[in-house]
N, C-alpha and C. Protein backbone atom coordinates (compact mmCIF):
# COMPACT_ATOMS: atom_id res chain seq x y z
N UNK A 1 176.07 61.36 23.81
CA UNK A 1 175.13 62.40 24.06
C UNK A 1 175.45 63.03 25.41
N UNK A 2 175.17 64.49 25.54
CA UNK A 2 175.97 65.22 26.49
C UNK A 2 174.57 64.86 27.41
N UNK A 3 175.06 64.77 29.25
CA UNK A 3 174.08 65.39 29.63
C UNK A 3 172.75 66.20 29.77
N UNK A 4 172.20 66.50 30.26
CA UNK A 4 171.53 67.71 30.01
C UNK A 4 171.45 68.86 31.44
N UNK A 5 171.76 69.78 31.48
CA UNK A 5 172.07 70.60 32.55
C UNK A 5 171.09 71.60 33.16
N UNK A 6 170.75 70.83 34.47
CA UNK A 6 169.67 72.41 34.96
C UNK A 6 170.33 73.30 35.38
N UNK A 7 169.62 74.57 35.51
CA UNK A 7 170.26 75.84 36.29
C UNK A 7 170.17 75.80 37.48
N UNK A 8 171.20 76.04 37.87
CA UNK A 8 171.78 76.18 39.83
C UNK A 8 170.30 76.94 40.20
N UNK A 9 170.06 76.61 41.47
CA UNK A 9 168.92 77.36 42.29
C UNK A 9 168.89 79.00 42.15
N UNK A 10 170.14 79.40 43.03
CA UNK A 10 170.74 80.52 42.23
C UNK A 10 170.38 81.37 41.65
N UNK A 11 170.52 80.99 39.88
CA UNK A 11 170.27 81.53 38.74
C UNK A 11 168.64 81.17 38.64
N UNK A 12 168.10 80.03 38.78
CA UNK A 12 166.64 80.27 38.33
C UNK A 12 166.16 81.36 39.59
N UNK A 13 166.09 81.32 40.79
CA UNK A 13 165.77 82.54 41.51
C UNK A 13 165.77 83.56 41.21
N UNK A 14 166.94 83.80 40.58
CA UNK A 14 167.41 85.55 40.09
C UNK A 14 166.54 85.55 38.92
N UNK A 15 166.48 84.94 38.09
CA UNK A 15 165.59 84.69 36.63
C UNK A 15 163.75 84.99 37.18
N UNK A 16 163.81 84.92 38.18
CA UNK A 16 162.32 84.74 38.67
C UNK A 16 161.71 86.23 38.92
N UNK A 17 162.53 86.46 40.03
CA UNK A 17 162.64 87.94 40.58
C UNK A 17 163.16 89.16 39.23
N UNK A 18 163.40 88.34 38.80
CA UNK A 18 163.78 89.82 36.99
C UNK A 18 162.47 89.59 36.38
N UNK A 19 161.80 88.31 36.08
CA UNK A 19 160.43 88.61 35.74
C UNK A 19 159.43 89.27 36.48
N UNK A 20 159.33 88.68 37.77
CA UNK A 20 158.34 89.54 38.57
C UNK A 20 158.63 91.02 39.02
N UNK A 21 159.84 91.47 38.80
CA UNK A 21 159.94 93.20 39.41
C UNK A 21 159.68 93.63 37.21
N UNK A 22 159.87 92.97 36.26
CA UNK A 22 159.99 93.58 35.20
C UNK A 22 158.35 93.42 34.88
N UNK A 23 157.25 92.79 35.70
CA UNK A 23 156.09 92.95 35.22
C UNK A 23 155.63 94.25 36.11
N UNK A 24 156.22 94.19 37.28
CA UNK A 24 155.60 95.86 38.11
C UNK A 24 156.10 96.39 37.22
N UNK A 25 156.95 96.82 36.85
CA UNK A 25 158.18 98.09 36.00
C UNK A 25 156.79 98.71 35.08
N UNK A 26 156.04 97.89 34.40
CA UNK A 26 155.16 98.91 33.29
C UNK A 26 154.12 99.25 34.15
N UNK A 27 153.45 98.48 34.73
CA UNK A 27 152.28 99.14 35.46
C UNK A 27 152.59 100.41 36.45
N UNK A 28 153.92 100.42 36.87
CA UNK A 28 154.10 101.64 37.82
C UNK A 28 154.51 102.71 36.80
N UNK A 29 155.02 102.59 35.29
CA UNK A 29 155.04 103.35 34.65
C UNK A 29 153.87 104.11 34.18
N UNK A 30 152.66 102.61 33.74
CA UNK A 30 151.84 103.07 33.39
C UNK A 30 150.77 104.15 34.41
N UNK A 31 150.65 103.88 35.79
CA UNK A 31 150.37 104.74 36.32
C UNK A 31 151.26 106.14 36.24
N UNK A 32 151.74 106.23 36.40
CA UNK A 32 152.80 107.58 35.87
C UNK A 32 152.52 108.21 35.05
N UNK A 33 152.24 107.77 33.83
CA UNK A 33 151.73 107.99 32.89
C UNK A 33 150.30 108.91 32.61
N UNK A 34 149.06 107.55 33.17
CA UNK A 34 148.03 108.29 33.06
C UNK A 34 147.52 109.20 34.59
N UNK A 35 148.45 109.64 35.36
CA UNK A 35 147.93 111.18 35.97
C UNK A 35 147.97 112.24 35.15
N UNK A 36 147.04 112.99 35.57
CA UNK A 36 146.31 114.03 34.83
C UNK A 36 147.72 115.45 35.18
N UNK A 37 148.03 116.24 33.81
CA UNK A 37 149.17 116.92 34.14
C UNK A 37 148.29 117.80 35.01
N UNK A 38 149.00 118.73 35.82
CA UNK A 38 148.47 119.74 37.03
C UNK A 38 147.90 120.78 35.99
N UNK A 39 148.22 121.06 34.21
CA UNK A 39 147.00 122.16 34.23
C UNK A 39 145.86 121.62 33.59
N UNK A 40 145.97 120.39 33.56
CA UNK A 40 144.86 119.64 32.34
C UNK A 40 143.15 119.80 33.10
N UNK A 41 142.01 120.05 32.03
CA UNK A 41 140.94 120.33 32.57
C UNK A 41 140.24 119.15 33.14
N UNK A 42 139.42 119.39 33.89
CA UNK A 42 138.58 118.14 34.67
C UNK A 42 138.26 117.17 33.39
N UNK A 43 138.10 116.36 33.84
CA UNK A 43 136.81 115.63 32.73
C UNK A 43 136.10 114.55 32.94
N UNK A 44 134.59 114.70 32.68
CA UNK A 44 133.31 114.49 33.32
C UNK A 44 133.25 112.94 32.82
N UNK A 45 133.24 111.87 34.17
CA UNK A 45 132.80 111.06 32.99
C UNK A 45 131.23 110.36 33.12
N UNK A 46 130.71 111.67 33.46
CA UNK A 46 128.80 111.63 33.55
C UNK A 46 128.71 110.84 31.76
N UNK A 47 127.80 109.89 31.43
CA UNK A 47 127.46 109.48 30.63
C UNK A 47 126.14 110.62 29.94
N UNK A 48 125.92 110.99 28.86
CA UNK A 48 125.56 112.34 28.35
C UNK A 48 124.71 111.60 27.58
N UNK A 49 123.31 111.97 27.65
CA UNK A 49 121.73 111.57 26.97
C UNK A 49 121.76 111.78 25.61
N UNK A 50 121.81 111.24 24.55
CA UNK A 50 121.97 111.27 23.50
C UNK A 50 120.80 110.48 22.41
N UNK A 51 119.60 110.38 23.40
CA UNK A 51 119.05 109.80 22.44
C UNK A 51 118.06 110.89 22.01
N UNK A 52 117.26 110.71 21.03
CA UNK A 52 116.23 111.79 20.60
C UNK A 52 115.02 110.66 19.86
N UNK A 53 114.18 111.99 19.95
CA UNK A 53 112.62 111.12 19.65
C UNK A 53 112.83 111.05 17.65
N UNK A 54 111.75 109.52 17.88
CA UNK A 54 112.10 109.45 16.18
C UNK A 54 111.32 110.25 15.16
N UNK A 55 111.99 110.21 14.21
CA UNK A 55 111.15 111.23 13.56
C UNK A 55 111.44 110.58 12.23
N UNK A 56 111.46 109.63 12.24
CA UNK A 56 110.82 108.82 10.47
C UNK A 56 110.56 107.49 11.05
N UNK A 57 109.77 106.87 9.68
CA UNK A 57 109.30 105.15 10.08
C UNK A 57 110.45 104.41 10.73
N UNK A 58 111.56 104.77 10.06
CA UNK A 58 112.59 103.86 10.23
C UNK A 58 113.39 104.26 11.56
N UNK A 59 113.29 105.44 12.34
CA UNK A 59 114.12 105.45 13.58
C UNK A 59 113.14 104.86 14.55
N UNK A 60 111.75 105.03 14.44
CA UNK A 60 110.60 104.76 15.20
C UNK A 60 110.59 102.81 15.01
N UNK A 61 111.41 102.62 14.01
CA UNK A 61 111.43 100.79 13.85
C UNK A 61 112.43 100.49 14.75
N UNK A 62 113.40 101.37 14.65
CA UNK A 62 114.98 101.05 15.48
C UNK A 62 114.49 101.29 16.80
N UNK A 63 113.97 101.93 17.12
CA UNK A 63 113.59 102.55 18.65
C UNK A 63 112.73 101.45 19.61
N UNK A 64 111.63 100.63 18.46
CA UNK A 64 110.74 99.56 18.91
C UNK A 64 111.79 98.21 19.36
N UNK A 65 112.56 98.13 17.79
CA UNK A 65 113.36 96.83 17.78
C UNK A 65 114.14 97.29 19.32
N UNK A 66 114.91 97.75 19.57
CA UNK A 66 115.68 98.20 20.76
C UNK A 66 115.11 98.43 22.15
N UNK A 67 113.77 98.41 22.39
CA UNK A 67 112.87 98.08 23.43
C UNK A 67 112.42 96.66 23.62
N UNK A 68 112.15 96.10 22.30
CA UNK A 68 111.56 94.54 22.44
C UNK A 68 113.08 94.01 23.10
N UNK A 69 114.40 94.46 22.11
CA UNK A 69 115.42 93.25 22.91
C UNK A 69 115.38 93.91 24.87
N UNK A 70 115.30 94.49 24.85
CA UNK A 70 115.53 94.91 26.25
C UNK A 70 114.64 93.92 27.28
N UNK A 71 113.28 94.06 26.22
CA UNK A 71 112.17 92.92 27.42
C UNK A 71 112.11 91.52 26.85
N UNK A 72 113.42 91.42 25.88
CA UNK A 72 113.25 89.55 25.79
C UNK A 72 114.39 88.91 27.04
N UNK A 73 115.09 89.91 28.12
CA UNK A 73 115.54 89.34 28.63
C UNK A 73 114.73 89.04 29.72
N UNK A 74 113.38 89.47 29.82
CA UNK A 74 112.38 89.00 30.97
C UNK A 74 112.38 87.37 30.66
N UNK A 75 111.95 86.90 31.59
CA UNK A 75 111.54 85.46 32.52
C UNK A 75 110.31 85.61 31.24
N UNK A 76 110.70 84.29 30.25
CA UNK A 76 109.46 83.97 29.41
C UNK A 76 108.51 82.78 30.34
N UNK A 77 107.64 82.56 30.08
CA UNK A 77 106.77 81.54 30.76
C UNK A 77 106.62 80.35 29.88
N UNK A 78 106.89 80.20 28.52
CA UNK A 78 107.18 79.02 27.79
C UNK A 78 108.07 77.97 28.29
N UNK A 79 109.36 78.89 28.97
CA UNK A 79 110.25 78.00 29.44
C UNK A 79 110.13 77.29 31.55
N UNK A 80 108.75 77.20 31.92
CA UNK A 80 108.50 76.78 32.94
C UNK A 80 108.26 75.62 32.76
N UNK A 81 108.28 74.50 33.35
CA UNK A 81 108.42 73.03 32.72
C UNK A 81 107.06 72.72 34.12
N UNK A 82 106.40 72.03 33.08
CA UNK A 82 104.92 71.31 34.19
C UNK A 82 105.42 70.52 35.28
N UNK A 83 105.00 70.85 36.22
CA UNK A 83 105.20 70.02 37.55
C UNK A 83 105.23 68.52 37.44
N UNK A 84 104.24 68.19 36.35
CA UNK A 84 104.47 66.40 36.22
C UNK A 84 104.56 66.57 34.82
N UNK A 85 106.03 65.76 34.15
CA UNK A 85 106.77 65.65 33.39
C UNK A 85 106.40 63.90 32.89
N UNK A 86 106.30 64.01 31.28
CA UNK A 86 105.82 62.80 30.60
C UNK A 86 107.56 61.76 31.40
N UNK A 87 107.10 60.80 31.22
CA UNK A 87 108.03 59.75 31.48
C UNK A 87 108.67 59.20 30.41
N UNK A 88 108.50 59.27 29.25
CA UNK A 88 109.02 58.54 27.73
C UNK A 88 109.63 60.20 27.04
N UNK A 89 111.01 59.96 27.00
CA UNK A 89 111.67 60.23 26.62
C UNK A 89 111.44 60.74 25.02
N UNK A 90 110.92 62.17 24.38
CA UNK A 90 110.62 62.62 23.20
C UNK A 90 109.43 63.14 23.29
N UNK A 91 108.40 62.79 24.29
CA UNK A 91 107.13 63.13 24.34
C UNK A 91 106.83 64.64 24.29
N UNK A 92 106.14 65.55 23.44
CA UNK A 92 105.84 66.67 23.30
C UNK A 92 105.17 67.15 24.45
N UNK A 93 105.73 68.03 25.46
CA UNK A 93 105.25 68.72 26.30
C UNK A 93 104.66 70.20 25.82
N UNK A 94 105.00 71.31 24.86
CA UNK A 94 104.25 72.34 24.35
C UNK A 94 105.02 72.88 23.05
N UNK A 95 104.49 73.50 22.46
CA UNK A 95 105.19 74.06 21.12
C UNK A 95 104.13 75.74 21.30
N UNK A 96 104.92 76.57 20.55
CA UNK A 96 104.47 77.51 20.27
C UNK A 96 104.96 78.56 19.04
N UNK A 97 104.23 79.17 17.85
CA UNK A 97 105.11 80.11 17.09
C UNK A 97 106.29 80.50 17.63
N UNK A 98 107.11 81.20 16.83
CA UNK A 98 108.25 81.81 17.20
C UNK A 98 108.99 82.33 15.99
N UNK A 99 110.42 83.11 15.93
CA UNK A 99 110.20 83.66 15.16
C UNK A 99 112.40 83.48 14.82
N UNK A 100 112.58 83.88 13.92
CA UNK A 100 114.02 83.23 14.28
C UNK A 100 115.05 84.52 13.64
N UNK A 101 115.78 85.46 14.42
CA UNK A 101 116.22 86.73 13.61
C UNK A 101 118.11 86.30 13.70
N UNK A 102 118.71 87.29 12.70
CA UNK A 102 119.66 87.25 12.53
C UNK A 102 120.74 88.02 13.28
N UNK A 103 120.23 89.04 13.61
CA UNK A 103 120.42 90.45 14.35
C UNK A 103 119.80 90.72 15.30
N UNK A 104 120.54 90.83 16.71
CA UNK A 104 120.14 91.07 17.92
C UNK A 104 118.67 92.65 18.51
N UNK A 105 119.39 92.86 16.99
CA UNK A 105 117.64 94.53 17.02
C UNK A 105 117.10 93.91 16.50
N UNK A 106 116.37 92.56 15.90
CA UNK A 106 115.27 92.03 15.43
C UNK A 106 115.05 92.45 13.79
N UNK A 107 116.00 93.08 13.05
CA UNK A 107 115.66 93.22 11.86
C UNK A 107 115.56 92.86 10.84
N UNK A 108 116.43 91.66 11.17
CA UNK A 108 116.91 90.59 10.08
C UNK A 108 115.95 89.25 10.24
N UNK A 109 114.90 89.23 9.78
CA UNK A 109 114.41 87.95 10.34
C UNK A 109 114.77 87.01 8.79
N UNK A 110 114.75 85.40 9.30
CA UNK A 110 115.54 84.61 8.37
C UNK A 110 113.56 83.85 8.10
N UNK A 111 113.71 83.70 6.53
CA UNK A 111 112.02 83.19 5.89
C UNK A 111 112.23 82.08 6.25
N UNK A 112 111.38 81.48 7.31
CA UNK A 112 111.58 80.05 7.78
C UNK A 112 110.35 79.87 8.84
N UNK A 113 109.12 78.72 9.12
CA UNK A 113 108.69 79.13 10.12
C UNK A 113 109.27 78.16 11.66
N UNK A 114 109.14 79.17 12.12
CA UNK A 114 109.86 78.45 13.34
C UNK A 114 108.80 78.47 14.29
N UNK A 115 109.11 77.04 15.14
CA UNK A 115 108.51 76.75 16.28
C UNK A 115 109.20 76.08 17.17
N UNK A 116 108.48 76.91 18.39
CA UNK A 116 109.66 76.65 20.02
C UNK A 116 108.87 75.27 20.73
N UNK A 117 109.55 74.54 20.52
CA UNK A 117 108.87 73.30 20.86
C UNK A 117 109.67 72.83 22.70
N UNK A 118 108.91 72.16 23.53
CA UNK A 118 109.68 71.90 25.06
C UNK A 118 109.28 70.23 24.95
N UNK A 119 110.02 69.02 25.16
CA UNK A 119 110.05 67.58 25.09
C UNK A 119 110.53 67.40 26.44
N UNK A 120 109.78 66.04 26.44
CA UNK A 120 110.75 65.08 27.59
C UNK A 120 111.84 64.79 27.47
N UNK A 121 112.80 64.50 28.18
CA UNK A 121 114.07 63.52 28.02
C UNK A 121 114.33 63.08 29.63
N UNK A 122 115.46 63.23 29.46
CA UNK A 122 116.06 61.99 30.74
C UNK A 122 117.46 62.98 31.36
N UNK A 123 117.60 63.14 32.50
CA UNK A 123 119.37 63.95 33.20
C UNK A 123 119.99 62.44 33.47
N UNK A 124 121.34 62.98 33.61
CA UNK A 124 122.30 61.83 33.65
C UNK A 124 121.46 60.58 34.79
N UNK A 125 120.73 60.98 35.50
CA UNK A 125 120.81 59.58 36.41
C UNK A 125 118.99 59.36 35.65
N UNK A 126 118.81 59.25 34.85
CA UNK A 126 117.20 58.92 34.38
C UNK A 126 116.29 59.57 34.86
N UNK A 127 116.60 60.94 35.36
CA UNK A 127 114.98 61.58 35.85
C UNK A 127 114.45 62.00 34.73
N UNK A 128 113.03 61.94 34.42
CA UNK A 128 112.69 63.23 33.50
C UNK A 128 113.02 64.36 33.45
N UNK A 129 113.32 65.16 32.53
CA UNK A 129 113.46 66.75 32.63
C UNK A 129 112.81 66.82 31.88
N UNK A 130 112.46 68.18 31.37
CA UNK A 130 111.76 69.06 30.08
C UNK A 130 113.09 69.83 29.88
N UNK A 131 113.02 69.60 28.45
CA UNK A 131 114.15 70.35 27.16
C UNK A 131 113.66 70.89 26.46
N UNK A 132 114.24 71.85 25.78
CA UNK A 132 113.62 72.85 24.72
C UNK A 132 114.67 72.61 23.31
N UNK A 133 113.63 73.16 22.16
CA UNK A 133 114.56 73.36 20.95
C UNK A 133 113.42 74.21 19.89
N UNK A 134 113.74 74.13 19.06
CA UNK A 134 113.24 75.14 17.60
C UNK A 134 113.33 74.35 16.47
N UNK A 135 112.03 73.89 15.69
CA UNK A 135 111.81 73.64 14.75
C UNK A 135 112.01 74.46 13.58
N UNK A 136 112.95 74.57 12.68
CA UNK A 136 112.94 75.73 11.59
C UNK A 136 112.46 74.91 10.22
N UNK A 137 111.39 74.76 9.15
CA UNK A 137 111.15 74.68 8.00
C UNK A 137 111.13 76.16 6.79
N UNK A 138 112.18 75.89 5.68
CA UNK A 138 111.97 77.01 5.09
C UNK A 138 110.32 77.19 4.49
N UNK A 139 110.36 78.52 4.09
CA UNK A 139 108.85 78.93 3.86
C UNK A 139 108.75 78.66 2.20
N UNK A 140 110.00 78.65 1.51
CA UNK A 140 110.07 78.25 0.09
C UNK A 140 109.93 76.71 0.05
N UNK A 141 108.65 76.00 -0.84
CA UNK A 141 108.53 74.75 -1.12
C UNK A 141 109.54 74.22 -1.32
N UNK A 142 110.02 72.69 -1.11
CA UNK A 142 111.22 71.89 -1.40
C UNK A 142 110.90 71.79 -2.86
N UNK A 143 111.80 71.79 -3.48
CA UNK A 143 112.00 71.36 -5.15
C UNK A 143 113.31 70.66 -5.73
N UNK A 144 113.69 69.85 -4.70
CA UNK A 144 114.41 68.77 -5.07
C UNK A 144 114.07 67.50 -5.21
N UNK A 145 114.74 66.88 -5.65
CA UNK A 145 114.17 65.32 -5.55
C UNK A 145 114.12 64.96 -4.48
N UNK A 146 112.94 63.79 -4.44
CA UNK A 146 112.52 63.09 -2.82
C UNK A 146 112.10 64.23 -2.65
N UNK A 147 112.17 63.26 -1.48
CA UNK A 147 111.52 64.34 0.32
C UNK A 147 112.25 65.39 0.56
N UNK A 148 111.75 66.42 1.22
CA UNK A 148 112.80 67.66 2.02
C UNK A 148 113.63 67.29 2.58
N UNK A 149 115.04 67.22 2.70
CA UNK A 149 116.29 66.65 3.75
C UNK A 149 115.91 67.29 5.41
N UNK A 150 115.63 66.88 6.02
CA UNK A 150 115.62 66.76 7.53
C UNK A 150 116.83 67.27 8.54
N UNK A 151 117.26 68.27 8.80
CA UNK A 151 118.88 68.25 9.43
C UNK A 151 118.68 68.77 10.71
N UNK A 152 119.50 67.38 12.06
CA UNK A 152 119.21 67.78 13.13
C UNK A 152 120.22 68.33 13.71
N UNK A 153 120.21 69.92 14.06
CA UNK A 153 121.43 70.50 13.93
C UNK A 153 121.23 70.93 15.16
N UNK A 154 122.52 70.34 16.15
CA UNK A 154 122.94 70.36 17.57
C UNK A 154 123.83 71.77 17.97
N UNK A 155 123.31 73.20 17.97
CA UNK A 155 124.65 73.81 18.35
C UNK A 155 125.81 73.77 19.26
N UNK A 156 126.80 74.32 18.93
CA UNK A 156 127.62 74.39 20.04
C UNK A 156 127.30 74.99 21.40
N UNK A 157 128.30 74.81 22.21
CA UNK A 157 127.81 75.31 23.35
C UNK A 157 127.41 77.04 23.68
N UNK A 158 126.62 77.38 23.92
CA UNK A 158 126.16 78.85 24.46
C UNK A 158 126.55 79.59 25.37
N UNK A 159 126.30 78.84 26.25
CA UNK A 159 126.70 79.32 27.66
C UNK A 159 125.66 78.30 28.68
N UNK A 160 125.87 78.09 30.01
CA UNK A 160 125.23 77.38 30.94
C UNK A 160 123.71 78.07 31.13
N UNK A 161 123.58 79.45 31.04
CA UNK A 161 122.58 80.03 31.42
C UNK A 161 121.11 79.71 30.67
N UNK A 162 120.40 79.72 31.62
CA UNK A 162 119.19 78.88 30.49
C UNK A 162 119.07 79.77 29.91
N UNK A 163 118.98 81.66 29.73
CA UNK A 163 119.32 83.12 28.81
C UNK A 163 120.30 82.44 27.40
N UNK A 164 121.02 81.04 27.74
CA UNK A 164 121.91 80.71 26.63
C UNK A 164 121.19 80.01 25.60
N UNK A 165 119.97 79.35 25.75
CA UNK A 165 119.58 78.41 25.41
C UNK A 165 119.28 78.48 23.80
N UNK A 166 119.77 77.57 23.17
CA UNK A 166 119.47 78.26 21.76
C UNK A 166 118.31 78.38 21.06
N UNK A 167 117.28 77.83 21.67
CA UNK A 167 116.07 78.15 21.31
C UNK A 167 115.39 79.25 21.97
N UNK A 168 116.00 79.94 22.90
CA UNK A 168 116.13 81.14 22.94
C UNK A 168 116.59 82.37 22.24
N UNK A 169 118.14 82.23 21.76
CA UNK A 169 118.89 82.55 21.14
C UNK A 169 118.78 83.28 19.46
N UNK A 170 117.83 82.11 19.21
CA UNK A 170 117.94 82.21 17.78
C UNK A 170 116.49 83.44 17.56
N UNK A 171 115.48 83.44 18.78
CA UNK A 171 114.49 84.36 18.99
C UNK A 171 114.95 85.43 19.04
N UNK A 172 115.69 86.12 19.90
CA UNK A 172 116.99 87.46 20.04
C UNK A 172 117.80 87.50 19.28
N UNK A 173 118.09 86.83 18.14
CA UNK A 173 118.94 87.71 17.33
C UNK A 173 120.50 86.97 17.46
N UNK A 174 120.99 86.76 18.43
CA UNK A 174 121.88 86.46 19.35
C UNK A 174 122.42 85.12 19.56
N UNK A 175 122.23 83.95 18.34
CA UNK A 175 122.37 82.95 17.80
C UNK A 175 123.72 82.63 16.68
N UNK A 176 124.75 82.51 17.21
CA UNK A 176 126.35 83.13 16.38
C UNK A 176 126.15 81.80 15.20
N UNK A 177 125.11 80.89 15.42
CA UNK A 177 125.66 80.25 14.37
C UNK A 177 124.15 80.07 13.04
N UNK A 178 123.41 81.21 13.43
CA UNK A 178 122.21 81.50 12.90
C UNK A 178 122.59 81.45 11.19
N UNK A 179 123.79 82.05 10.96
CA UNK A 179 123.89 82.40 9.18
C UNK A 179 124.21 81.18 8.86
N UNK A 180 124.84 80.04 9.33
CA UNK A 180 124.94 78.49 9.07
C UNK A 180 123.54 77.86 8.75
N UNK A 181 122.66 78.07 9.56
CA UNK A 181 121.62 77.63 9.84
C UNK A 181 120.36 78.35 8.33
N UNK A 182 120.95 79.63 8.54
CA UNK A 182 119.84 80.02 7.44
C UNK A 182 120.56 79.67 5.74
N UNK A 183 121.81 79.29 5.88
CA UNK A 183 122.41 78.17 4.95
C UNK A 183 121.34 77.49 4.23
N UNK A 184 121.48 76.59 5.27
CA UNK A 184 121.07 75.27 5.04
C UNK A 184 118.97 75.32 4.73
N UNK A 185 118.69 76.42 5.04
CA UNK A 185 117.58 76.68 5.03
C UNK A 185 117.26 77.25 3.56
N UNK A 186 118.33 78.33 3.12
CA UNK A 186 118.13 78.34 1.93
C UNK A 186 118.35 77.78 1.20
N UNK A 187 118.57 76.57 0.94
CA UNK A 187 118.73 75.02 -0.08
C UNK A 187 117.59 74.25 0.40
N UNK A 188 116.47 75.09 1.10
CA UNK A 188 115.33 73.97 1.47
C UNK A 188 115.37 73.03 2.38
N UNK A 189 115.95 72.84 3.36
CA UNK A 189 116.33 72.00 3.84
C UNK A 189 115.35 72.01 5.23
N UNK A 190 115.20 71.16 5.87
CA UNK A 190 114.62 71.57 6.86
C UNK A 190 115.05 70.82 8.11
């Protein structure tokens, strides 16, 4: 079996410097490029008002839905956690209706009733915290054998922001794994 041979200092240097002057090469082109030729007309890039007042049920629905998402990014007060926090781990701290949509304009709501429930638990070193989640039961009676199947369904990650939270999420519309969820909802499941 032969050796195996690195490249002289040399040659990987030169190899280095041909990549880094060949990544300027397009961007100085591309500036080149997009200047404006000397007779080309101005152009505005003022953002131009385009909305208009509604004038049927249904633009006057789009117009509402598109105001509510705007003020679900306000500071809800559900998600303020009581100053003294149960100590046992599961303990129901508050629940409240809620509502669970598919579509970030609120139009799609999935038949299920949902409730925003906040519990005790524990952070890595055993303090109490308050956690949140969403109870979803479909609104169609179970009609399988047994009991209703129970499914405790953990999403993936959201984002860090408590704005991520999926019991937030699934309220706004804005829940990517909501059509999984209303799956399993339409087989009764709860």
């Amino acid at each position: 079996m032969a050796p195996v041979r690195r490249p002289s200092r040399p040659l990987a240097l030169a190899a280095a410097v041909a990549v880094v002057a060949g990544f300027g090469a397009p961007h100085a082109a591309l500036a080149q490029e997009s200047a404006p030729a000397p007779d080309a007309p101005e152009v505005s890039s003022a953002v131009e008002d385009l909305s208009q007042p509604a004038t049927t049920a249904e633009d006057a629905r789009w117009n509402a839905a598109r105001d509510a998402l705007a003020a679900a990014s306000a500071d809800d007060p559900f998600y303020l956690p009581p100053t003294t926090l149960p100590s046992t781990p599961g303990a129901l701290i508050r629940t409240e209706p809620t509502a669970f949509y598919l579509d970030p304009v609120r139009l799609v709501q999935v038949p299920a009733h949902a409730t925003r429930i906040m519990y005790a638990s524990q952070d890595a070193q055993g303090r109490p915290i308050a956690v949140t989640g969403t109870v979803l039961t479909p609104t169609a009676p179970w009609t399988g054998a047994g009991e209703r199947p129970v499914i405790g369904y953990a999403v993936g990650t959201q984002g860090a922001a408590d704005r991520c939270a999926p019991s937030r999420t699934l309220s706004t519309g804005v829940q990517y794994e909501g059509v999984g969820i209303t799956s399993l909802l339409s087989r009764g499941h709860a």
